[in-house]
C-alpha atoms as a PDB file:
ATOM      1  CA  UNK A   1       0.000   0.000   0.000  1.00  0.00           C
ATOM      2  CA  UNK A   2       0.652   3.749  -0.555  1.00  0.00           C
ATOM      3  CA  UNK A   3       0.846   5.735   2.364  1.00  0.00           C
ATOM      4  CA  UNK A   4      -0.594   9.704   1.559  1.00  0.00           C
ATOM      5  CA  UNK A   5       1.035  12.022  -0.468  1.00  0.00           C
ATOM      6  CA  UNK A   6      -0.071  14.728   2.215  1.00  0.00           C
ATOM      7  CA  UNK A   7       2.191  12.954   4.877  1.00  0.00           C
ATOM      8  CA  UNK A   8       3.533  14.795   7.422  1.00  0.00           C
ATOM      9  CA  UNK A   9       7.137  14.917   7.969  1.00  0.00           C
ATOM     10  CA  UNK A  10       7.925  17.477  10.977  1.00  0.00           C
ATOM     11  CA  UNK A  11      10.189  19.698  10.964  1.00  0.00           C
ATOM     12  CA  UNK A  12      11.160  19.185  14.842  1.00  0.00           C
ATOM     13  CA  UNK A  13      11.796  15.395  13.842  1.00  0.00           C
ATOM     14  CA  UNK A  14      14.557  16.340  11.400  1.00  0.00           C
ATOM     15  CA  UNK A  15      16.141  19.270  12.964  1.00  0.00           C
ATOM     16  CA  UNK A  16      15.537  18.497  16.858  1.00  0.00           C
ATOM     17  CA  UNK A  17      15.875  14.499  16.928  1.00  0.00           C
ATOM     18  CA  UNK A  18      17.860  13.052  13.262  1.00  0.00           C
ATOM     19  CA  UNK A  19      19.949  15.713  12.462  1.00  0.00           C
ATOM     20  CA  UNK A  20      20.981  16.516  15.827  1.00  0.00           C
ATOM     21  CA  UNK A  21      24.236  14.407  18.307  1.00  0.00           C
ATOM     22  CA  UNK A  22      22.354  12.851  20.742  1.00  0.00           C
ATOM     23  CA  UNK A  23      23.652  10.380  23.645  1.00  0.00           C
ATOM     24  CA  UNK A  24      21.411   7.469  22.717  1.00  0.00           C
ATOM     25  CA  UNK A  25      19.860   6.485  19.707  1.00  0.00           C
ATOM     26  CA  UNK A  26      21.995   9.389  17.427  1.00  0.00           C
ATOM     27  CA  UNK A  27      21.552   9.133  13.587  1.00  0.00           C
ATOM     28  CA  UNK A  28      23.093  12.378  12.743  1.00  0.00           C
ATOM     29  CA  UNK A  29      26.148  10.347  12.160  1.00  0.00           C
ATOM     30  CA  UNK A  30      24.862   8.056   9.862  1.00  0.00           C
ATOM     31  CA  UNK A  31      22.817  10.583   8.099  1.00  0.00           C
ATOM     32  CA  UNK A  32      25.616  13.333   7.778  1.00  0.00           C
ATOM     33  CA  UNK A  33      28.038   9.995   6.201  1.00  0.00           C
ATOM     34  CA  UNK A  34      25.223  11.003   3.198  1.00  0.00           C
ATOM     35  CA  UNK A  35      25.747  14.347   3.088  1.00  0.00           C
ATOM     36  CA  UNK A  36      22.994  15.438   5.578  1.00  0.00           C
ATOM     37  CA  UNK A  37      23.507  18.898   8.267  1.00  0.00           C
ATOM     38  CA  UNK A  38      21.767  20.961   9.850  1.00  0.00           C
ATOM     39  CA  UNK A  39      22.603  23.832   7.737  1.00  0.00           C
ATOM     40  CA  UNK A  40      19.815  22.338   4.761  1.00  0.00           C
ATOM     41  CA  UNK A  41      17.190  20.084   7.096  1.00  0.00           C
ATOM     42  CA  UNK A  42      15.039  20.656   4.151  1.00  0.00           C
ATOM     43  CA  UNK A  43      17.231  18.362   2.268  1.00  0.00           C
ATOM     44  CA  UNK A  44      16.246  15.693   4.597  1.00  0.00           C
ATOM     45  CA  UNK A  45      12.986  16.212   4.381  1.00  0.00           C
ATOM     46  CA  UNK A  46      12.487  15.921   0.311  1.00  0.00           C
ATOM     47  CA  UNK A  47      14.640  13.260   0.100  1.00  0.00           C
ATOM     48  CA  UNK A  48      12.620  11.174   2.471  1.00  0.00           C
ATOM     49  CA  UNK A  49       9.051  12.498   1.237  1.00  0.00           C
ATOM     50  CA  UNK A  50      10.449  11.525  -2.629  1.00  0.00           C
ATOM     51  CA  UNK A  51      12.312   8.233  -1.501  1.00  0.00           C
ATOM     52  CA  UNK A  52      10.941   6.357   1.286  1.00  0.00           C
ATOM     53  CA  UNK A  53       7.163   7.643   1.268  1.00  0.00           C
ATOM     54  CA  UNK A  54       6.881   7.045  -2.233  1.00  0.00           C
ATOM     55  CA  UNK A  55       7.445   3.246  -1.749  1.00  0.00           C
ATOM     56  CA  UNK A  56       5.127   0.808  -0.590  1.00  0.00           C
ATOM     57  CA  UNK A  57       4.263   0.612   2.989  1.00  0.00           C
ATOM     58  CA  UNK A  58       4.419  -2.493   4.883  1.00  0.00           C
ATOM     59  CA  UNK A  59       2.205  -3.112   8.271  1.00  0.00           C
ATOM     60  CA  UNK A  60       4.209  -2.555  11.344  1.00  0.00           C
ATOM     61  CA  UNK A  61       1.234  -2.930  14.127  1.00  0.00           C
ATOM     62  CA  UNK A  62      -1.037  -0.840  15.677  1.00  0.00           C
ATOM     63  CA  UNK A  63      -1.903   0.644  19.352  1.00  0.00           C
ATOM     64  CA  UNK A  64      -4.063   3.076  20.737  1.00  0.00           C
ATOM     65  CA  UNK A  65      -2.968   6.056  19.010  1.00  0.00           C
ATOM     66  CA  UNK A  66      -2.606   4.489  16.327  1.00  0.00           C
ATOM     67  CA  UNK A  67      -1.689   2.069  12.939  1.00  0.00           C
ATOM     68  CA  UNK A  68       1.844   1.311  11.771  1.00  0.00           C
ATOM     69  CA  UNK A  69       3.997   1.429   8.543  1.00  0.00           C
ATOM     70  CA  UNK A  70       7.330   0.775   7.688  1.00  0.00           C
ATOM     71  CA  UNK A  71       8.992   1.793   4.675  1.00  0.00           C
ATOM     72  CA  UNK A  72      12.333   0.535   3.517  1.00  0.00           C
ATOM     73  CA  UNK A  73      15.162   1.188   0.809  1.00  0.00           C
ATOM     74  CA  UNK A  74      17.622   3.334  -0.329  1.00  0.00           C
ATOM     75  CA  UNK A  75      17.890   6.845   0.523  1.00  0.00           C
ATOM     76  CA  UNK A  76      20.692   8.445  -1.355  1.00  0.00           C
ATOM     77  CA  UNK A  77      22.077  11.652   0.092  1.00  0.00           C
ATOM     78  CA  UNK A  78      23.142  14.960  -1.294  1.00  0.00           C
ATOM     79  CA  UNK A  79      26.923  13.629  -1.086  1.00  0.00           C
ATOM     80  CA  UNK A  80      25.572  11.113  -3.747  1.00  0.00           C
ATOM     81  CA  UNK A  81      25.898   8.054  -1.185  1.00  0.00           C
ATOM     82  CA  UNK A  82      23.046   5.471  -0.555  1.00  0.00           C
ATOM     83  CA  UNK A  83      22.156   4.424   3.187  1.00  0.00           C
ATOM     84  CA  UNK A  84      19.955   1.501   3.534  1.00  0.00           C
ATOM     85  CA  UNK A  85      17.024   3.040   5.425  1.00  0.00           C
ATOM     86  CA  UNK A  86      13.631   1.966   7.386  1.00  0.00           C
ATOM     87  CA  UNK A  87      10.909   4.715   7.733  1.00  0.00           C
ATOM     88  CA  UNK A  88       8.622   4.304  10.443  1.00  0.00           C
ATOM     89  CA  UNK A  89       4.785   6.105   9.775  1.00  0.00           C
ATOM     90  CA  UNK A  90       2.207   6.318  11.954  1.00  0.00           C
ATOM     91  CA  UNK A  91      -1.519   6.889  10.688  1.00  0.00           C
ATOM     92  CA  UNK A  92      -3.343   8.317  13.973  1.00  0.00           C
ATOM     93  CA  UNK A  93      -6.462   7.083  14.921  1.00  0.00           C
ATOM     94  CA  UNK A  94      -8.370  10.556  16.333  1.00  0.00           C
ATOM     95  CA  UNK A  95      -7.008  12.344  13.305  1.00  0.00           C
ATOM     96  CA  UNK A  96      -6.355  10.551  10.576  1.00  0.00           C
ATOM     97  CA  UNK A  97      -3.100  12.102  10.032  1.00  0.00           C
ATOM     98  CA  UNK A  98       0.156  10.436   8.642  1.00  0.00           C
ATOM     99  CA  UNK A  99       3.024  11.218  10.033  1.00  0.00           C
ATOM    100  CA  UNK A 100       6.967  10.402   9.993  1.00  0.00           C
ATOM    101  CA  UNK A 101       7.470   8.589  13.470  1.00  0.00           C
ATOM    102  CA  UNK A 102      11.253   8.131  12.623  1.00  0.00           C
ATOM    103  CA  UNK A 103      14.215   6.713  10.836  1.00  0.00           C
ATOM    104  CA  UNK A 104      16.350   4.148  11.168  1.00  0.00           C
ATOM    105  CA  UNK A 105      19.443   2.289   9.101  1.00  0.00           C
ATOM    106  CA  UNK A 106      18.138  -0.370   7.695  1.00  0.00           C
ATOM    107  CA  UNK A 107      20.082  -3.426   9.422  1.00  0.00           C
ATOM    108  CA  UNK A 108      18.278  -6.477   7.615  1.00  0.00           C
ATOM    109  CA  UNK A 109      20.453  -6.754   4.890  1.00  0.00           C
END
C-alpha cells in the first residue's frame, strides 16, 4: 500500500531528533556519512518524502494512538551516497493524520 502524499514529515523530527548528536539512539552520524547537516534540514525532508514515502508501505502494528507502517530502501544523500534506510509512519487514529514517526538504518540486509 501507498501511504498519503499529504504525509507529514515534521520539521522538529529532522532538525531536533535526526539531524541533531544525541547520547542514545543518534543518527546524525549516519545521516551526515550522506551528506545530511543541519545547515539544509530541508534536504532531509524531500529526500525522504520523494524516496521512502513514495514506496510501498508495509504493516508494522497498531496501538491506541494508532496504525503502523514501515517503509524501507535506499535513501541516497546529497553527497551522492546510498544508506539503507527503514521509515517508520504512523496513521493516527483521532485524526487521521500520517506522520513520519522516525528513521532508522536499515540493518536487515
Amino acid at each position: 500500500m501507498r501511504l498519503p502524499a499529504d504525509t507529514v514529515i515534521p520539521d522538529d523530527k529532522i532538525t531536533k531528533y535526526l539531524l541533531v548528536r544525541r547520547a542514545r539512539g543518534d543518527k546524525s552520524v549516519w545521516l551526515e556519512s550522506a551528506g545530511y547537516s543541519l545547515e539544509e534540514p530541508e534536504q532531509l525532508t524531500a529526500d525522504l518524502r520523494a524516496q521512502l514515502l513514495s514506496l510501498d508501505a508495509q504493516p508494522a502494528g497498531t496501538d491506541n494512538f494508532g496504525d503502523y507502517f514501515e517503509t524501507s530502501g535506499p535513501l541516497r544523500g546529497p553527497s551522492g551516497k546510498s544508506l539503507r534506510a527503514r521509515a517508520i509512519w504512523m496513521t493516527e487514529h483521532l485524526s487521521g493524520e500520517t506522520r513520519l514517526i522516525t528513521l532508522l538504518p536499515d540493518k536487515s540486509q
